[in-house]
Protein backbone atom coordinates (compact mmCIF):
# COMPACT_ATOMS: atom_id res chain seq x y z
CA UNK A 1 4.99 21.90 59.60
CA UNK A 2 7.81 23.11 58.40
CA UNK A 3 10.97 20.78 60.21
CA UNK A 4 13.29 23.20 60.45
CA UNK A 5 11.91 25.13 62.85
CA UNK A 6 11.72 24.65 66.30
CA UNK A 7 9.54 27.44 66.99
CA UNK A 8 7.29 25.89 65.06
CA UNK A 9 7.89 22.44 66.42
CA UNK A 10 6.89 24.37 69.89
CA UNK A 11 3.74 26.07 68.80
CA UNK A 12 2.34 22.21 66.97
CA UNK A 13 3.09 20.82 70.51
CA UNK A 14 1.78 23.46 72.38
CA UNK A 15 -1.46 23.37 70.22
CA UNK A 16 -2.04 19.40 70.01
CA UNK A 17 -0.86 18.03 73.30
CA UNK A 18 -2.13 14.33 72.40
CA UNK A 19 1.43 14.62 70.17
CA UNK A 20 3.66 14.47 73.40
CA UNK A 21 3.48 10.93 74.46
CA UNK A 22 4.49 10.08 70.72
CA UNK A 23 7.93 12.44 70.66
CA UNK A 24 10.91 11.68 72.43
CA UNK A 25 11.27 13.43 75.45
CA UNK A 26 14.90 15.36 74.01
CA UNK A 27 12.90 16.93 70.98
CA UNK A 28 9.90 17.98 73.39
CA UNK A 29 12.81 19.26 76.19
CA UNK A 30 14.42 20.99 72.66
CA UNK A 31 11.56 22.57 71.61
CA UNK A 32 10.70 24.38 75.12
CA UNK A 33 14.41 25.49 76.05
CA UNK A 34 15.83 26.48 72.79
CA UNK A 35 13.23 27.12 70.26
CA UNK A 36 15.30 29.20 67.75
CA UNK A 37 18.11 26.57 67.93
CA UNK A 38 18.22 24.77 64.33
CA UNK A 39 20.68 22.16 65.50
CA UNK A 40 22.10 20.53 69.18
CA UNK A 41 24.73 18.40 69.44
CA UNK A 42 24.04 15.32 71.36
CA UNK A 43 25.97 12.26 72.17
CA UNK A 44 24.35 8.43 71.92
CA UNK A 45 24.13 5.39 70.03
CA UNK A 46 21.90 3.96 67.48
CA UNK A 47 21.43 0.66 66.93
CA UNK A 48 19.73 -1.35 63.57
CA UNK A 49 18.25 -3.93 64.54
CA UNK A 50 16.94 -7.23 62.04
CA UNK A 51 14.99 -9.56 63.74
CA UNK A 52 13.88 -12.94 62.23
CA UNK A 53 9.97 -13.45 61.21
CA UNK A 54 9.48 -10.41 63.52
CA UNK A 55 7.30 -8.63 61.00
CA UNK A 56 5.59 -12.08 60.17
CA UNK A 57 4.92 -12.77 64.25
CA UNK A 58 3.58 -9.64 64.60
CA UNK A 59 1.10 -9.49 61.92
CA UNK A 60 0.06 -12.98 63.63
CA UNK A 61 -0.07 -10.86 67.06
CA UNK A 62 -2.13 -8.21 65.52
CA UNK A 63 -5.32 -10.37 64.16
CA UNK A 64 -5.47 -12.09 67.32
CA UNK A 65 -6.16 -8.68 68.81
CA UNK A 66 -5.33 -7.87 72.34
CA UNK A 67 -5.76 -11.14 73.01
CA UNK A 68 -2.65 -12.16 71.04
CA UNK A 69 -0.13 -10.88 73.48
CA UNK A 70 -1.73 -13.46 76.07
CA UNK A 71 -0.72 -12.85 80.14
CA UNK A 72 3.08 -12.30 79.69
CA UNK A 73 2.22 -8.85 78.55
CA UNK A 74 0.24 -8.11 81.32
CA UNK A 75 2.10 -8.61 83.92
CA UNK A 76 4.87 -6.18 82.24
CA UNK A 77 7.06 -9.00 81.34
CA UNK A 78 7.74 -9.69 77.32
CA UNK A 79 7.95 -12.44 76.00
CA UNK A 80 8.23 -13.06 72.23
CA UNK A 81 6.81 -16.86 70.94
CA UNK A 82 9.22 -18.93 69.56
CA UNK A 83 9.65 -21.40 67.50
CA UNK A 84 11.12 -24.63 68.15
């Protein structure tokens, strides 16, 4: 696909709809509105982010499976394990 173009950026979603729920909703609102448009102006903030032993806590997370996250996650509540 070539990136620069949002026509094609609209015909790739239009033809594999299991891509929406991984593209933010401004490129997927871009892509139907303005197709032809090769730039939009937008205002926000970024943020970079470090967080300590995240990577290592998460590779923990991940061989424990689903059952790694434990209840918290369930009930739509996260909470990270620390360490004390």
């Amino acid at each position: 696909m070539d990136l620069g173009s949002r026509q094609n950026l609209a015909m790739t979603v239009a033809a594999n709809p299991t891509l929406v729920p991984y593209l933010p909703r401004i490129v997927l609102e871009w892509a139907r509105s303005a197709p032809e448009a090769r730039w939009s102006e937008l205002e926000g903030t970024m943020a970079f982010v470090d967080i300590s032993g995240f990577t290592a806590m998460s590779e923990r997370l991940a061989r424990a499976g689903k059952a790694g996250f434990g209840p918290s996650s369930r009930s739509g509540v996260r909470r990270w394990p620390t360490r004390c």
